[in-house]
Protein backbone atom coordinates (compact mmCIF):
# COMPACT_ATOMS: atom_id res chain seq x y z
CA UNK A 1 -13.86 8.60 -52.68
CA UNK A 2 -10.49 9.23 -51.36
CA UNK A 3 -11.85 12.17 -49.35
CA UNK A 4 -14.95 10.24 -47.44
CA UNK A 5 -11.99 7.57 -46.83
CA UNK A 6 -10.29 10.10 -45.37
CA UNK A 7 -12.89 11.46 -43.01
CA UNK A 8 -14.12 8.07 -42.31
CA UNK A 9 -10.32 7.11 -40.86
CA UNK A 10 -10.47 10.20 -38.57
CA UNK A 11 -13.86 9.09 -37.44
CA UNK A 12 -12.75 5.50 -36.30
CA UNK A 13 -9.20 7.29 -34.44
CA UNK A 14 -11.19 9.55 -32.66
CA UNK A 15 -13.97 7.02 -31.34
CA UNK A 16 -10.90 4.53 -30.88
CA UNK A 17 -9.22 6.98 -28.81
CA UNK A 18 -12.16 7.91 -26.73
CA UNK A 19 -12.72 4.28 -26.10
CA UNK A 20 -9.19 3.48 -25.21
CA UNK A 21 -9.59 6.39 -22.77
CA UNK A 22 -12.74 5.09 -21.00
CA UNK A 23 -11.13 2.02 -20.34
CA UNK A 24 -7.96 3.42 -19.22
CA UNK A 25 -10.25 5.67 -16.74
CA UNK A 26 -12.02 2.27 -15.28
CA UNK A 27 -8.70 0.16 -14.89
CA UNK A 28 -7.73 3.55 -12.92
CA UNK A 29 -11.08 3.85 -10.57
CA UNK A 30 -10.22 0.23 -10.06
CA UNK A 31 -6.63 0.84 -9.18
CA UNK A 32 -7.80 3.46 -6.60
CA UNK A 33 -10.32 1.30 -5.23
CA UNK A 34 -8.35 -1.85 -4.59
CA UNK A 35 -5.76 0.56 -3.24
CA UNK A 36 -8.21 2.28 -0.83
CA UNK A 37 -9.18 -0.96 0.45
CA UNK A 38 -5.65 -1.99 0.91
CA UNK A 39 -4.52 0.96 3.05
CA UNK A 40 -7.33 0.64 5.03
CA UNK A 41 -6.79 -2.90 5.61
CA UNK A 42 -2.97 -2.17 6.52
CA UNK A 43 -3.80 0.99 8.73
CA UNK A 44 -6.33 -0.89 10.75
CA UNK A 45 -3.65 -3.98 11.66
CA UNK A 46 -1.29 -0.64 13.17
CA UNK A 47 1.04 -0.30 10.13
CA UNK A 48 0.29 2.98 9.01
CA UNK A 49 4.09 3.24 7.92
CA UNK A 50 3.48 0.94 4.88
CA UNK A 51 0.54 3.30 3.71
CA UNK A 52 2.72 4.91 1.17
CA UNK A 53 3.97 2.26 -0.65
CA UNK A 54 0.74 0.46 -0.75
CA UNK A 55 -0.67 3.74 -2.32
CA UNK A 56 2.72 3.46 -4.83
CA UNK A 57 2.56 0.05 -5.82
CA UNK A 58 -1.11 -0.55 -6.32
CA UNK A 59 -3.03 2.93 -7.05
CA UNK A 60 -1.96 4.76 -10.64
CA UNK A 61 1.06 7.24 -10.54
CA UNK A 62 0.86 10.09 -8.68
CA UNK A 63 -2.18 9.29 -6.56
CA UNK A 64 -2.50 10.79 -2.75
CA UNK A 65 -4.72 9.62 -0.11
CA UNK A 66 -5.77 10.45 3.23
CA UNK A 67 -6.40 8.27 6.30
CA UNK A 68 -9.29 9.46 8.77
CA UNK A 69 -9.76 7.52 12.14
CA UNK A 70 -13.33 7.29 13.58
CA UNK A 71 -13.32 6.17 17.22
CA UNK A 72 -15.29 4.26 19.34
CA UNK A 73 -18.87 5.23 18.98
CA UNK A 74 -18.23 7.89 16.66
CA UNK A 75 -20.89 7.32 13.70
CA UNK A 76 -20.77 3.73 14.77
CA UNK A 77 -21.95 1.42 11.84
CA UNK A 78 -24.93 -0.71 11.59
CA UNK A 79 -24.96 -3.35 13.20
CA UNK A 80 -21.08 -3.06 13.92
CA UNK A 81 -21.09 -2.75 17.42
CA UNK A 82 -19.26 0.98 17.79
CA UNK A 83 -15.72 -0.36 16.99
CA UNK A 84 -12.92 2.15 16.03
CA UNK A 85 -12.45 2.13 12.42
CA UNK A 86 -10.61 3.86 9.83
CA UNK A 87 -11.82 5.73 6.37
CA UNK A 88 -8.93 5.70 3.66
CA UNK A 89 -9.40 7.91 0.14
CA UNK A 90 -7.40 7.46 -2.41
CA UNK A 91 -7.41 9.83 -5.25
CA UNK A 92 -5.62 10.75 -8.69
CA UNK A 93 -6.22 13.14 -11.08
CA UNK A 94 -5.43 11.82 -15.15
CA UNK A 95 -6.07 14.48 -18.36
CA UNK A 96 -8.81 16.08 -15.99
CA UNK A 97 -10.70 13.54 -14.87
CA UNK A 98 -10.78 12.86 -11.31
CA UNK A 99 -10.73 9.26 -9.89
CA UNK A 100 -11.28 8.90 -6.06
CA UNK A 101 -12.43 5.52 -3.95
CA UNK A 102 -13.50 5.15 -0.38
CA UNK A 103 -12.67 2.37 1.94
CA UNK A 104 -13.37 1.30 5.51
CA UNK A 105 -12.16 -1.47 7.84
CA UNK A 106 -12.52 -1.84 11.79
CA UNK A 107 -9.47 -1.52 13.45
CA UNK A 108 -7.46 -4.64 15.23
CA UNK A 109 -7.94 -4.63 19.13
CA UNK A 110 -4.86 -2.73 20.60
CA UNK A 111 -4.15 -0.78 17.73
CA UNK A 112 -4.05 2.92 18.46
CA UNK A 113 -4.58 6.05 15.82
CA UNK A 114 -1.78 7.08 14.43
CA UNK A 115 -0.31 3.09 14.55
CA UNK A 116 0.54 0.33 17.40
């Protein structure tokens, strides 16, 4: 008896573990999504300066991202008229599994690549 006890605890750690880690891995593709939406929302008002701690305070540690601007007419959008816009990925990398999000937003009139 003691023995199938044993093995039964290990079972339940192990599938308690791998659930706990599943979780943790959604909260985190969360994290990087509301973050990639909230650098792109900040890059396309002009303050691409603020980027960084955007990425800090709302993506999990350690993440990196990368801010691509599509001008004008470039790829224009359904329906969206051929606006400038940027693309912001965010991205982190957690006990080999990789957790990237995408995000667009149309950039403020005036607002030149690179910032104001």
């Amino acid at each position: 008896m003691t023995v199938e006890a044993a093995v039964a605890v290990c079972g339940l750690v192990v599938v308690l573990a791998l659930g706990v880690g599943a979780v943790m891995a959604v909260v985190g593709q969360v994290r990087c999504t509301d973050a990639a939406r909230e650098v792109a929302r900040v890059v396309a008002r002009g303050d691409e300066g603020l980027a960084r701690g955007v990425v800090d305070v709302v993506a999990p540690g350690g993440a990196s991202f990368e801010v691509r601007w599509e001008r004008a007419g470039e790829g224009a959008r359904e329906g969206g008229g051929g606006g400038a816009g940027v693309w912001v990925e965010v991205w982190v990398s957690r006990f080999g599994v990789e957790l990237r999000a995408r995000a667009y937003a149309v950039v403020e009139p005036g607002v030149r690549e690179g910032g104001r």
